[in-house]
Structure formats: C-alpha cells, structure tokens
N, C-alpha and C. Protein backbone atom coordinates (compact mmCIF):
# COMPACT_ATOMS: atom_id res chain seq x y z
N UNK A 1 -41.74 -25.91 -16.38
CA UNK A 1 -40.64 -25.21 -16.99
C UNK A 1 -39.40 -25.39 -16.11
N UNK A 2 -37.95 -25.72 -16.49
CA UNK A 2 -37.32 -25.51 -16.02
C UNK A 2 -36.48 -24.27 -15.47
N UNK A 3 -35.64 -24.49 -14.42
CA UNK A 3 -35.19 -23.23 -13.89
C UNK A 3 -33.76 -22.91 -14.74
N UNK A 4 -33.64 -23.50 -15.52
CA UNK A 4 -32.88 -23.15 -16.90
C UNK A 4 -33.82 -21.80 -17.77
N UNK A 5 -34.52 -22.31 -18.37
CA UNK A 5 -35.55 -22.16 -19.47
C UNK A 5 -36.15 -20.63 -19.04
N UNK A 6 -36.39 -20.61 -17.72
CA UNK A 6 -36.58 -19.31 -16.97
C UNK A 6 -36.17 -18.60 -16.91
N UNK A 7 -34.75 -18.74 -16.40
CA UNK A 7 -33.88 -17.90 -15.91
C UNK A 7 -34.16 -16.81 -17.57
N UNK A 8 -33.58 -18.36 -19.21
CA UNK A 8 -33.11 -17.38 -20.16
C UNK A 8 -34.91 -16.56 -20.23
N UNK A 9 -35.25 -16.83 -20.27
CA UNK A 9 -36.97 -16.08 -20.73
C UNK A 9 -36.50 -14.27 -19.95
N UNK A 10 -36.46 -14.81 -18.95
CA UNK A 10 -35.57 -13.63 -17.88
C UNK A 10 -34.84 -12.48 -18.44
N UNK A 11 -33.93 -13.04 -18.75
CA UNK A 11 -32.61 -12.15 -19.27
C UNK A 11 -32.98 -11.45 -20.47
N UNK A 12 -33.82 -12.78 -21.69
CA UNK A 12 -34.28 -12.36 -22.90
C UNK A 12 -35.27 -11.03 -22.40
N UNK A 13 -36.09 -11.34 -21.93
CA UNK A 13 -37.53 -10.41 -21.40
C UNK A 13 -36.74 -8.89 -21.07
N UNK A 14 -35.57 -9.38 -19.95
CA UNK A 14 -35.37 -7.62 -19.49
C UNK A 14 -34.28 -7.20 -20.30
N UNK A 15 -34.10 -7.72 -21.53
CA UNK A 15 -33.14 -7.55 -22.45
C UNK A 15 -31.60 -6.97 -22.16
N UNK A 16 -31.18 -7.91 -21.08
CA UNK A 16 -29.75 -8.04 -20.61
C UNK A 16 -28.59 -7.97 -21.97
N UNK A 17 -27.71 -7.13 -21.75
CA UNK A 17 -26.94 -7.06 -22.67
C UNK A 17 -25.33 -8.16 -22.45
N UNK A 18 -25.24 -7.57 -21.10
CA UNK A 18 -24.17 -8.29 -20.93
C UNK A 18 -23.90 -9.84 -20.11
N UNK A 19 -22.93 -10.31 -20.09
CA UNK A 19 -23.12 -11.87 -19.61
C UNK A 19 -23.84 -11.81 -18.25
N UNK A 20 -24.27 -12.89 -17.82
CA UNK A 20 -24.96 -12.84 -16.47
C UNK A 20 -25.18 -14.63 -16.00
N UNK A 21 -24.99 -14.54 -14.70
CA UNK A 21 -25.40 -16.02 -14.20
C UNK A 21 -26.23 -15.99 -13.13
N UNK A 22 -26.56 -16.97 -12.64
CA UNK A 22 -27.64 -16.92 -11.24
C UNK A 22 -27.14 -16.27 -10.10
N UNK A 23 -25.59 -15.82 -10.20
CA UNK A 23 -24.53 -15.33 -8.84
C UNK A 23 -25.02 -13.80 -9.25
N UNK A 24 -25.16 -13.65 -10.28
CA UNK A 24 -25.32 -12.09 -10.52
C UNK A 24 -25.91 -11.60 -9.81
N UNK A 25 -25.35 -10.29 -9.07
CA UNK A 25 -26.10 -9.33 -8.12
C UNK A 25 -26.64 -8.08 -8.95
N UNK A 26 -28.42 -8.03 -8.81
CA UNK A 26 -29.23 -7.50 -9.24
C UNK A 26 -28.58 -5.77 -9.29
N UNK A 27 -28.67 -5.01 -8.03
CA UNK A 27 -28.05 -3.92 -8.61
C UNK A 27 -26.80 -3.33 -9.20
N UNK A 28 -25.96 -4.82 -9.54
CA UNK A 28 -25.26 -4.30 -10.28
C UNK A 28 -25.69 -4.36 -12.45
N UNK A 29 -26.47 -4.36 -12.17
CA UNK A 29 -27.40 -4.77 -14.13
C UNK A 29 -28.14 -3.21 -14.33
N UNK A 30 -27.34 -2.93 -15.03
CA UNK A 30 -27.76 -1.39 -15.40
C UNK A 30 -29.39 -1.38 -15.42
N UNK A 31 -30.06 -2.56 -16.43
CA UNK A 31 -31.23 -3.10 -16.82
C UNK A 31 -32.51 -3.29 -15.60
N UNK A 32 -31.97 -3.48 -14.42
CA UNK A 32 -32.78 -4.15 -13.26
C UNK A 32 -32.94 -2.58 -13.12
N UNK A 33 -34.37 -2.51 -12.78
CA UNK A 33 -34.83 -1.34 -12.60
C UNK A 33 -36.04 -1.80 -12.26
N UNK A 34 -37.58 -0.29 -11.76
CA UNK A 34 -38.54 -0.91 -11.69
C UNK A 34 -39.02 -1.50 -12.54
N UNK A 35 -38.96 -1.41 -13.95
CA UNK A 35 -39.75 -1.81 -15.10
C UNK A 35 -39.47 -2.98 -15.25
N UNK A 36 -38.34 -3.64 -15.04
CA UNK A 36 -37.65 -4.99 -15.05
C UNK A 36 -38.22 -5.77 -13.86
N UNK A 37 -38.61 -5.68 -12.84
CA UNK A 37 -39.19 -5.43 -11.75
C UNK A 37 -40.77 -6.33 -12.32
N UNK A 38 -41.40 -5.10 -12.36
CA UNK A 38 -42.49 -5.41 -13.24
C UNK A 38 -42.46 -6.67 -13.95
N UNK A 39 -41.74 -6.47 -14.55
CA UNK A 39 -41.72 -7.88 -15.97
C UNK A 39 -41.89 -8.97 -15.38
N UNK A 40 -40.61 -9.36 -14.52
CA UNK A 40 -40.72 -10.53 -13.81
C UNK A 40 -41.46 -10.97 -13.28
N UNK A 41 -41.95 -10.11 -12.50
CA UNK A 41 -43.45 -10.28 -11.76
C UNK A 41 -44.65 -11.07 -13.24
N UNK A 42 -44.36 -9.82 -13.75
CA UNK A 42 -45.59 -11.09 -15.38
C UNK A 42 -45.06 -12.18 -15.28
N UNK A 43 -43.55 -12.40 -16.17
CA UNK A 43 -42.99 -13.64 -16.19
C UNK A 43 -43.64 -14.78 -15.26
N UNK A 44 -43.51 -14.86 -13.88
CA UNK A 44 -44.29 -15.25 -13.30
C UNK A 44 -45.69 -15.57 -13.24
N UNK A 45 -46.16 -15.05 -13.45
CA UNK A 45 -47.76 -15.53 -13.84
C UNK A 45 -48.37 -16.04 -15.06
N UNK A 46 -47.40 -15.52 -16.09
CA UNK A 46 -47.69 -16.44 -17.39
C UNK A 46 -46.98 -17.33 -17.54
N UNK A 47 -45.82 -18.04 -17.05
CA UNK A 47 -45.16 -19.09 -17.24
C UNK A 47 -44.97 -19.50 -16.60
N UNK A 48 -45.22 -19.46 -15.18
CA UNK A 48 -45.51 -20.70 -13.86
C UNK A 48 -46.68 -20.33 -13.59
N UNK A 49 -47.79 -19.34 -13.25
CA UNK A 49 -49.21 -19.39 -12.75
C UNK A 49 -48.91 -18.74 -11.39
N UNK A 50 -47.72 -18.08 -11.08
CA UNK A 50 -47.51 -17.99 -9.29
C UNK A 50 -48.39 -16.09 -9.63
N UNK A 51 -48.35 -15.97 -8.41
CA UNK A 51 -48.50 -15.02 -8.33
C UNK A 51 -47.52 -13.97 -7.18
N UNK A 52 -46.37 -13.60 -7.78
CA UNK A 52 -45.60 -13.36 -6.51
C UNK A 52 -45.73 -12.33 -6.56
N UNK A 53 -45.31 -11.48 -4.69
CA UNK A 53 -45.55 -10.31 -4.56
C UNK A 53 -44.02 -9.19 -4.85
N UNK A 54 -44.80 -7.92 -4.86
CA UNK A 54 -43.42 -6.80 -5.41
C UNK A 54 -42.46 -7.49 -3.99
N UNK A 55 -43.53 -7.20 -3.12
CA UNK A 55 -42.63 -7.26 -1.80
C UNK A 55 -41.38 -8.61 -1.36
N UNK A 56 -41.78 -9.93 -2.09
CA UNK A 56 -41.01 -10.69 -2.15
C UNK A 56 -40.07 -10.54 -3.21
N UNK A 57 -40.29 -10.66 -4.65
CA UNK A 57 -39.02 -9.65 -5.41
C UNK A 57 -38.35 -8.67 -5.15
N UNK A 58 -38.61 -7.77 -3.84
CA UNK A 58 -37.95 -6.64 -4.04
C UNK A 58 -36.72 -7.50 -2.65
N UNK A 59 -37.04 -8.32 -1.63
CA UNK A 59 -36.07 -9.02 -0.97
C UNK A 59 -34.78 -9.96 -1.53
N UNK A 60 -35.17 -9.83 -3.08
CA UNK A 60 -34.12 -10.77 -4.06
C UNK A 60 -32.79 -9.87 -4.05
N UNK A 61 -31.95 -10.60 -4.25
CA UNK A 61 -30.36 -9.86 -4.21
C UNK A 61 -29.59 -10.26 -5.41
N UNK A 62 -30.24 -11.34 -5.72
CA UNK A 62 -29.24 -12.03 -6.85
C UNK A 62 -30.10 -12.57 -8.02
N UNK A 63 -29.65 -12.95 -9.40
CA UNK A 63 -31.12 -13.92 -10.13
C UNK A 63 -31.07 -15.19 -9.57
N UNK A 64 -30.66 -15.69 -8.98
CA UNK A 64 -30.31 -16.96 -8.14
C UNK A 64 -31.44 -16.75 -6.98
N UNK A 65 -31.41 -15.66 -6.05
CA UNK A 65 -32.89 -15.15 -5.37
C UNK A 65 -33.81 -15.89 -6.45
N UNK A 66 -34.12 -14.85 -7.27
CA UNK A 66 -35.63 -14.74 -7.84
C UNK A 66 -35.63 -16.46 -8.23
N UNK A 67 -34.60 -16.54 -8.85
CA UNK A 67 -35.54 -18.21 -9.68
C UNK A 67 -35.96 -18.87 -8.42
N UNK A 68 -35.19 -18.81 -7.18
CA UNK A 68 -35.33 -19.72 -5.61
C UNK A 68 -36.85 -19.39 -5.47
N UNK A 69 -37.44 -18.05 -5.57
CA UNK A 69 -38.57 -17.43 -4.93
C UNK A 69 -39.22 -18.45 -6.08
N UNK A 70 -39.31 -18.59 -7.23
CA UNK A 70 -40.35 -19.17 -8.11
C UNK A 70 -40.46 -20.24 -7.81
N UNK A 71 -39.28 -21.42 -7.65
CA UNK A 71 -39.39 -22.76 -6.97
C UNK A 71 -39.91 -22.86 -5.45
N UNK A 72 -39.58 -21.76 -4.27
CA UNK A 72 -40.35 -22.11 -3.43
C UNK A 72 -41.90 -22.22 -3.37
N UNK A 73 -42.02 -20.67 -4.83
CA UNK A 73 -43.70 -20.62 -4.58
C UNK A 73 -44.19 -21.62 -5.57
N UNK A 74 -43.90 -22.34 -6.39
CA UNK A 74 -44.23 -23.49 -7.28
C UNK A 74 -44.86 -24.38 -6.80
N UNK A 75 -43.76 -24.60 -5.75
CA UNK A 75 -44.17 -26.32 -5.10
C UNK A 75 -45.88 -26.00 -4.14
C-alpha cells in the first residue's frame, strides 16, 4: 500500500472533517483522541500486518510521524 492510500484510509477511518496534510499537528484535530488512537493502531494491522505499539503512536506529533512509524516498521 502506498503512503498515499494510507494516509487517506486514515483521515477517512477517523473521520476528519477538516483539510489536513502530513504537516498536520495531531493535537491540533479536534478528532485525534484516544479512540482515533485506537483505530490507527487497527489500521495498521489490517492493512500493512505491523503490529505497532500505543507507546510508539503516542511519540507521533504529526500524521507525517505516524505514516514514518508504518514505513520504518514495514521494511
């Protein structure tokens, strides 16, 4: 999957309302919360196979973080 294709699965999944890019800083998204949190974490395991931890998502700052964390743990 690309880190296109992701990102939107992402946005679609935590049902982002307003515009957003990979610069976007997470606490500013009304939406990013724990439950959003959560999701991603699935996202991750059903559409790359990773298994990443809360503890490494919760070090993300930006969606530009998280997609980085999926490509490091990919390879």
């Amino acid at each position: 999957m690309q880190k296109s294709e992701f990102f939107e699965k992402l946005i679609n999944t935590i049902e982002i309302e307003e515009n957003v890019d990979e610069s976007t800083i997470l606490a500013d998204i009304e939406e990013w919360d724990s439950l959003a949190a959560v999701t991603t974490l699935a996202l991750f395991k059903k559409h790359l196979g990773l298994n990443i931890t809360a503890e490494n998502l919760k070090n993300c700052k930006t969606f530009n973080d998280i997609l980085n964390l999926g490509i490091s743990e990919y390879k």
